[in-house]
Each structure stands twice: as C-alpha cells, then as structure tokens.
N, C-alpha and C. Protein backbone atom coordinates (compact mmCIF):
# COMPACT_ATOMS: atom_id res chain seq x y z
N UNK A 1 -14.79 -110.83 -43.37
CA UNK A 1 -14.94 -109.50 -43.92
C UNK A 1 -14.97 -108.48 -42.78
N UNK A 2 -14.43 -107.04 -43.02
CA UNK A 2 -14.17 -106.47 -41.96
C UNK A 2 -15.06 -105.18 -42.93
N UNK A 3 -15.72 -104.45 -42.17
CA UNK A 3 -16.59 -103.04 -42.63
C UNK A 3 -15.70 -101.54 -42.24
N UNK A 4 -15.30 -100.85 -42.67
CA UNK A 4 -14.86 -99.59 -42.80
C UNK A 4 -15.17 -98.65 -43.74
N UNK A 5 -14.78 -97.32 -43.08
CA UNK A 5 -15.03 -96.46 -43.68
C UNK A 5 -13.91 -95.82 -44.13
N UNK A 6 -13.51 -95.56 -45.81
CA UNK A 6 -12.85 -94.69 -46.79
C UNK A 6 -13.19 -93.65 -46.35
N UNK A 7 -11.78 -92.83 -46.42
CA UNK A 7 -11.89 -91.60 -46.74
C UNK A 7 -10.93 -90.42 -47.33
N UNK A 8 -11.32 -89.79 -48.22
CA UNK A 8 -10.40 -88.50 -49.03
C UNK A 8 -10.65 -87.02 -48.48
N UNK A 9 -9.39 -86.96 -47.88
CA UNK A 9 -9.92 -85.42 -47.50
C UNK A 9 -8.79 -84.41 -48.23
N UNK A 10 -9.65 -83.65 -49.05
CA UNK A 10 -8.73 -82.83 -49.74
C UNK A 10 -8.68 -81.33 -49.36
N UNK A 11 -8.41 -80.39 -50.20
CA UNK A 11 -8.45 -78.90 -49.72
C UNK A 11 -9.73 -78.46 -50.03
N UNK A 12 -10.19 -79.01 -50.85
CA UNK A 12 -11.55 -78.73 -51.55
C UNK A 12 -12.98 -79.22 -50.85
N UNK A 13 -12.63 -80.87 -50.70
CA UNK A 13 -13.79 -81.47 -50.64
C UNK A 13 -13.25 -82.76 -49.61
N UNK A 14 -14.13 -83.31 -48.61
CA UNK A 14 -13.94 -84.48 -48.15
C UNK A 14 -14.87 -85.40 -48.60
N UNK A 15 -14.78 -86.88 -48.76
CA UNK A 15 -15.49 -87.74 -49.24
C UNK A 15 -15.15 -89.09 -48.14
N UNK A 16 -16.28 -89.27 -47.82
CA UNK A 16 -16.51 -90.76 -46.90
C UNK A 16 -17.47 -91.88 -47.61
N UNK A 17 -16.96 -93.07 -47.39
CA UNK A 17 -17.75 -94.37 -48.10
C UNK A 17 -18.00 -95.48 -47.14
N UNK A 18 -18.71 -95.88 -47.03
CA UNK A 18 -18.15 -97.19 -46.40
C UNK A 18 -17.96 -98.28 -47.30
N UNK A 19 -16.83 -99.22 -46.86
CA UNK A 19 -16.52 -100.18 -47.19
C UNK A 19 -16.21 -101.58 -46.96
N UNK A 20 -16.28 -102.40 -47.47
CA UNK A 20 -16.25 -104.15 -46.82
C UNK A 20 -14.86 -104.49 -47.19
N UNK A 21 -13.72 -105.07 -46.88
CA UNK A 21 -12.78 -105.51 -46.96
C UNK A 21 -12.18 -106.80 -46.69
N UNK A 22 -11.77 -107.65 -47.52
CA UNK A 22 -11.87 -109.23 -47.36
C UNK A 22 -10.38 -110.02 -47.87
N UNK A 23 -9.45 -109.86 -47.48
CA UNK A 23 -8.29 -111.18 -47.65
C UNK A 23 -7.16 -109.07 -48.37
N UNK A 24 -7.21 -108.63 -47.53
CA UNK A 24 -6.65 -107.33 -47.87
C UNK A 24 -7.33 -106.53 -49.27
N UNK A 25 -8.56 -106.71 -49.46
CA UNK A 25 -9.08 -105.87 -51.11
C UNK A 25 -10.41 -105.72 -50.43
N UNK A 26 -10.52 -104.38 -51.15
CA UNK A 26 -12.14 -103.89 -50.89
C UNK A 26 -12.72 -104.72 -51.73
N UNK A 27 -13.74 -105.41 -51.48
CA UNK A 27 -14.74 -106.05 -51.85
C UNK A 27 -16.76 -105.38 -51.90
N UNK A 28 -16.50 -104.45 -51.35
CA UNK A 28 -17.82 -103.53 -51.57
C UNK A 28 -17.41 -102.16 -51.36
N UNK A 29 -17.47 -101.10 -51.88
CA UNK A 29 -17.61 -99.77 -51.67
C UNK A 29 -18.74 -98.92 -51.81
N UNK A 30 -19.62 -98.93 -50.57
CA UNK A 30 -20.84 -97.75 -50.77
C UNK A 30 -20.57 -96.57 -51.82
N UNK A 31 -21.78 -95.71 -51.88
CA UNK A 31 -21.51 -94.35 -52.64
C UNK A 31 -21.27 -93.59 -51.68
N UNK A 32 -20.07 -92.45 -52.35
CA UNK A 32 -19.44 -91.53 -51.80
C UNK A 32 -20.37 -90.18 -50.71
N UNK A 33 -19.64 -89.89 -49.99
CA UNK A 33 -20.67 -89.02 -49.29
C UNK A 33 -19.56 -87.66 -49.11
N UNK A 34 -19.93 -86.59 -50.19
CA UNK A 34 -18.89 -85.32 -50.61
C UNK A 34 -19.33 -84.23 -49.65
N UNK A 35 -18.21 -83.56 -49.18
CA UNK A 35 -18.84 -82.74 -48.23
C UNK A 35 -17.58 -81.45 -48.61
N UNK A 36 -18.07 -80.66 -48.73
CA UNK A 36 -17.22 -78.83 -49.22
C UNK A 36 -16.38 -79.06 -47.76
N UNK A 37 -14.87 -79.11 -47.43
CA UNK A 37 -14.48 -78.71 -46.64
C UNK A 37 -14.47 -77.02 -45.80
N UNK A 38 -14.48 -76.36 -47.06
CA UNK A 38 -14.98 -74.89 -46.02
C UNK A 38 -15.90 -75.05 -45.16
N UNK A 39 -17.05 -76.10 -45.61
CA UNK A 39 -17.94 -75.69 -44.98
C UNK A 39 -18.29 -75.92 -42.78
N UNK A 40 -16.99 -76.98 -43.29
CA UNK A 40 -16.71 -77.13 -41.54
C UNK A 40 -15.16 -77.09 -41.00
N UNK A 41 -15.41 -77.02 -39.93
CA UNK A 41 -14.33 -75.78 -39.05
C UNK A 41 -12.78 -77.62 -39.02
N UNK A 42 -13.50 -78.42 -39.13
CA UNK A 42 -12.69 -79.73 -38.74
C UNK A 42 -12.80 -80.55 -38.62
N UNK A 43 -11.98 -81.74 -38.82
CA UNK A 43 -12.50 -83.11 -39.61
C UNK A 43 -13.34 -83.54 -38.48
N UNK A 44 -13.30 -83.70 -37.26
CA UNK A 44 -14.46 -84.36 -36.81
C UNK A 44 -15.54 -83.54 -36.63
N UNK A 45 -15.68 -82.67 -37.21
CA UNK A 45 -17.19 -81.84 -37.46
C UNK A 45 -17.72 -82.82 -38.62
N UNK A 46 -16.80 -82.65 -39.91
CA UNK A 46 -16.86 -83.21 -41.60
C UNK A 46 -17.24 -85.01 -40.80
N UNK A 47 -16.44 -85.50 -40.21
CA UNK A 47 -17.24 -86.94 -39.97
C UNK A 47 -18.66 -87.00 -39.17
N UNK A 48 -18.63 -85.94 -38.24
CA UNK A 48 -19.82 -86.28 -37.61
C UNK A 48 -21.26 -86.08 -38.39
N UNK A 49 -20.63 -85.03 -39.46
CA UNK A 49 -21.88 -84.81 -40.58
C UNK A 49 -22.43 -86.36 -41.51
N UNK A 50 -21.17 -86.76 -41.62
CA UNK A 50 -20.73 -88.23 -42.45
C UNK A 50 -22.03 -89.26 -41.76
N UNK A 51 -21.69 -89.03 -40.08
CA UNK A 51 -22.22 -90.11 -39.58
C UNK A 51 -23.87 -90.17 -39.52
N UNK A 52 -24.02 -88.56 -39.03
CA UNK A 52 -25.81 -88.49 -39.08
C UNK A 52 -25.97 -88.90 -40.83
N UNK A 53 -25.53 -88.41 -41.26
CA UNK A 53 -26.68 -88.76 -42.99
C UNK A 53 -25.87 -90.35 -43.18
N UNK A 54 -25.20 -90.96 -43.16
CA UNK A 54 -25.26 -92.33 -42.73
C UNK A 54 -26.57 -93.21 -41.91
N UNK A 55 -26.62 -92.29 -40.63
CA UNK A 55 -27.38 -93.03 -39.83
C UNK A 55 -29.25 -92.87 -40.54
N UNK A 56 -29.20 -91.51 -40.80
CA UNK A 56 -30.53 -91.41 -41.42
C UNK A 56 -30.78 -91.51 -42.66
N UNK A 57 -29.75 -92.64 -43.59
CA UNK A 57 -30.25 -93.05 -44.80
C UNK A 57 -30.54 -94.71 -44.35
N UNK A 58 -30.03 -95.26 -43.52
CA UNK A 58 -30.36 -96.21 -42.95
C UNK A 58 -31.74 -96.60 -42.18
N UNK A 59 -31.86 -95.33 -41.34
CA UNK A 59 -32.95 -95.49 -40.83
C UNK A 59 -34.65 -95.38 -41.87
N UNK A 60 -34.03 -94.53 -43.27
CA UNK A 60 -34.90 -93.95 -43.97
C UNK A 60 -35.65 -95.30 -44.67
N UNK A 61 -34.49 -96.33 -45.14
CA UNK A 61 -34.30 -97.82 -45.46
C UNK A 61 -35.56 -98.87 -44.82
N UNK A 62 -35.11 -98.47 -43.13
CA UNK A 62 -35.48 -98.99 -42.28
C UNK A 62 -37.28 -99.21 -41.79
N UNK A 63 -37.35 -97.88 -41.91
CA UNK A 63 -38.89 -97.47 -42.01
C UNK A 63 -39.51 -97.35 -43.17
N UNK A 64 -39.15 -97.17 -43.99
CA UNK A 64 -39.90 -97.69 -45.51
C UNK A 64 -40.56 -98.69 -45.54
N UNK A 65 -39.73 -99.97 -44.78
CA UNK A 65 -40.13 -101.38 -44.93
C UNK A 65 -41.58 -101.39 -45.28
C-alpha cells in the first residue's frame, strides 16, 4: 500500500484527502479538507494550509490519548 494525497483544485474551491492506494485502486480515502481558493494567493500556500490542519488533527488524536 502506498499513502497519498488527492487533490481537486477548482476555480472555486480546492480539496485535499489523503489516501491509501493498493494494486492501482484507492483503498482508503480520508475526509476532504475544502479550502475557498480566493482565499490564497497559490497552490502551495492552499497545500501548506492542507498540511498544518493535517498535522494538528493528528497531533489533536495524539494527545487525547
């Protein structure tokens, strides 16, 4: 299984997921993470947003324990 991240970037809205992928078919797809493209200047602004609330729903996971 290989882990990646989906993504739709439209005029409107970008959307990132991560995903698991296994013998060429997604086999898990996280929930979507929608982000207003106006609201950033360019896609690696829109991913780097992707990545902090990624990292701090993980961590949120993490410390709950």
């Amino acid at each position: 299984m290989t882990g990646i991240v989906a993504a739709d970037i439209g005029g409107t809205h970008a959307r990132f997921a991560l995903a698991t992928v296994a013998a060429r078919r997604v086999t898990a797809l996280g929930p979507a993470v929608m982000l207003r493209t106006a609201g950033y200047g360019d896609l690696a602004t829109a991913w780097t947003e992707f990545a902090v609330d990624v990292v701090a729903s993980a961590w949120s996971r993490v410390t709950s324990r």
